[in-house]
Protein backbone atom coordinates (compact mmCIF):
# COMPACT_ATOMS: atom_id res chain seq x y z
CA UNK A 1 -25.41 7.68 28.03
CA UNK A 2 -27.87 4.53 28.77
CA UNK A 3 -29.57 2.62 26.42
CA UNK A 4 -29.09 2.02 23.24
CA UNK A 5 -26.03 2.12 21.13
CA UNK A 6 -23.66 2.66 23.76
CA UNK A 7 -24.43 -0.36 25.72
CA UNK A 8 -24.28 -2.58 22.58
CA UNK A 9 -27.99 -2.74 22.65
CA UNK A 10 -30.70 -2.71 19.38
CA UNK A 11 -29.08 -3.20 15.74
CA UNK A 12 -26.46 -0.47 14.61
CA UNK A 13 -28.39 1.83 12.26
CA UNK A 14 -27.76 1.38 8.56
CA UNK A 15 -26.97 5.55 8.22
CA UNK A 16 -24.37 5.11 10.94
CA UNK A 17 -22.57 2.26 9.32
CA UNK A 18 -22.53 3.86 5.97
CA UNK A 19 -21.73 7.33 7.80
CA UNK A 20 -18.30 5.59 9.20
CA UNK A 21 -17.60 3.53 5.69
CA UNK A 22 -17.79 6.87 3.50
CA UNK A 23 -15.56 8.39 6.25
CA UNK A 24 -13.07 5.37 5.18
CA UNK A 25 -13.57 5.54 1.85
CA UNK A 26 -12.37 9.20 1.94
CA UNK A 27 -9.71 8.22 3.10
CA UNK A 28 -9.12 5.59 0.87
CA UNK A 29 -9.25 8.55 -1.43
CA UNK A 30 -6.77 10.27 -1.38
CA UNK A 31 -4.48 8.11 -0.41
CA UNK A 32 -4.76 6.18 -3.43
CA UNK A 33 -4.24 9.65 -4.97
CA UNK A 34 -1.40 10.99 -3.09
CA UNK A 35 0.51 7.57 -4.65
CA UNK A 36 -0.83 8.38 -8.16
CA UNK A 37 1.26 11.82 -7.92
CA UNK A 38 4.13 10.18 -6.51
CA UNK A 39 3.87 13.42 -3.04
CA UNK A 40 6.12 12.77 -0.47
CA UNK A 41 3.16 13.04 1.64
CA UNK A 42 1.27 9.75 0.18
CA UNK A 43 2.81 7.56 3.34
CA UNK A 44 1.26 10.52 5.55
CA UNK A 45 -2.07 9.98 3.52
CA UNK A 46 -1.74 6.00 4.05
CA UNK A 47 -1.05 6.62 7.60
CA UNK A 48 -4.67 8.93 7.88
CA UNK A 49 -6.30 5.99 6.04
CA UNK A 50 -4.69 3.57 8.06
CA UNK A 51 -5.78 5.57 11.00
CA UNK A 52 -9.62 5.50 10.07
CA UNK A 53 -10.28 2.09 10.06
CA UNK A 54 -8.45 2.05 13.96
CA UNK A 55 -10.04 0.59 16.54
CA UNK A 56 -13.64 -0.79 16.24
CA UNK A 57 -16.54 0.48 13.97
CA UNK A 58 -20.00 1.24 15.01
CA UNK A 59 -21.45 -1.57 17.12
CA UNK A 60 -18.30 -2.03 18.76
CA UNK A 61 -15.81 -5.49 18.69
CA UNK A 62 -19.16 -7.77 17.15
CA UNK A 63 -20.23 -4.85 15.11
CA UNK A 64 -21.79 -5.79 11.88
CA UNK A 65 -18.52 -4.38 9.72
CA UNK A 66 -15.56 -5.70 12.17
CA UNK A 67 -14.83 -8.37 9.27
CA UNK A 68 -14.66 -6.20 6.49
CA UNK A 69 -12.78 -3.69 9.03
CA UNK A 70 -10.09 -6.57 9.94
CA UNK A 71 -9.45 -7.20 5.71
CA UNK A 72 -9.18 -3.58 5.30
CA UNK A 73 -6.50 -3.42 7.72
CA UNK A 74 -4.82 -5.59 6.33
CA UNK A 75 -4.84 -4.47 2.96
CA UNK A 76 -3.73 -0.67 3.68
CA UNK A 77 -0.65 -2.22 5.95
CA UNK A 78 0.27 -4.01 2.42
CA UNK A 79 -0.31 -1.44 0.80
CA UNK A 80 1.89 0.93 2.55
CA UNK A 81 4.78 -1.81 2.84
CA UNK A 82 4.26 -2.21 -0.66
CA UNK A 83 4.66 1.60 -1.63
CA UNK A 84 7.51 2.15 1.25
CA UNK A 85 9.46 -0.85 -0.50
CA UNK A 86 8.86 1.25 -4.09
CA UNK A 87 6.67 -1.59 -5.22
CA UNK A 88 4.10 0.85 -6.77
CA UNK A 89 1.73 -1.95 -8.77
CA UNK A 90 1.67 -4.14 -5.77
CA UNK A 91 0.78 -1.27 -3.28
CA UNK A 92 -1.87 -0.05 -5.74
CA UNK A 93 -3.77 -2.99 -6.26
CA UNK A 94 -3.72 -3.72 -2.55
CA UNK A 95 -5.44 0.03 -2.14
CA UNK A 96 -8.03 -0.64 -5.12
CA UNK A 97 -9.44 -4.36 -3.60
CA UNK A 98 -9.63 -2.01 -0.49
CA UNK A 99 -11.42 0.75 -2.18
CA UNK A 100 -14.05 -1.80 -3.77
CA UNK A 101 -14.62 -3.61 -0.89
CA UNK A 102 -15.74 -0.68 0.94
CA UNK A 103 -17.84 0.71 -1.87
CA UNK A 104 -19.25 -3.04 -2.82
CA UNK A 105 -20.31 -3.27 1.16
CA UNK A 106 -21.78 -0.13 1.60
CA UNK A 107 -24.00 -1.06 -1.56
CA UNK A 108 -25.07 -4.13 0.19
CA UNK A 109 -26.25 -3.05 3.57
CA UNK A 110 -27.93 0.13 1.87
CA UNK A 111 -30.20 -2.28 0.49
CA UNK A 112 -31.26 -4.28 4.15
């Protein structure tokens, strides 16, 4: 491909960064859900949310969401630690700031 996107030229369309951030916030999902009912699969669920926030977002390593990408990181690989160590309130909160920074960003750049 030339041009464009994949040559980190022109802005990173707003549809594409909201496209990737609902694709997280899936994620985000049902992982908070599979810890609600306590499955044995919630630290597979983590793992798939972990999973779609690896590597870099659309724009590539300066993309317009790597911050918000780098604290979401974060927060899931508390989260999980949190829920492996059978700290349940602690990995919980960790997945909510998560989920409301992702819905609280996508808000914002919907209206640039």
């Amino acid at each position: 491909m030339s041009g464009g996107l994949a040559e980190g030229k022109g802005a990173v369309p707003v549809s594409l960064r909201v496209g990737h951030l609902s694709r997280i916030d899936t994620y985000l999902d049902w992982a908070t859900l599979s810890m609600w009912l306590g499955t044995k699969r919630a630290p597979i669920v983590i793992g798939m949310a972990q999973a779609s926030m690896k590597g870099h977002g659309p724009g590539g390593p300066d993309g317009p969401d790597e911050g918000l990408l780098v604290r979401l990181r974060a927060l899931v690989g508390e989260a999980r630690e949190h829920y492996e160590a059978g700290d349940f309130p602690a990995a919980m909160s960790r997945m909510r700031v998560a989920h409301d920074l992702v819905s609280l960003h996508v808000i914002r750049i919907s209206g640039e």
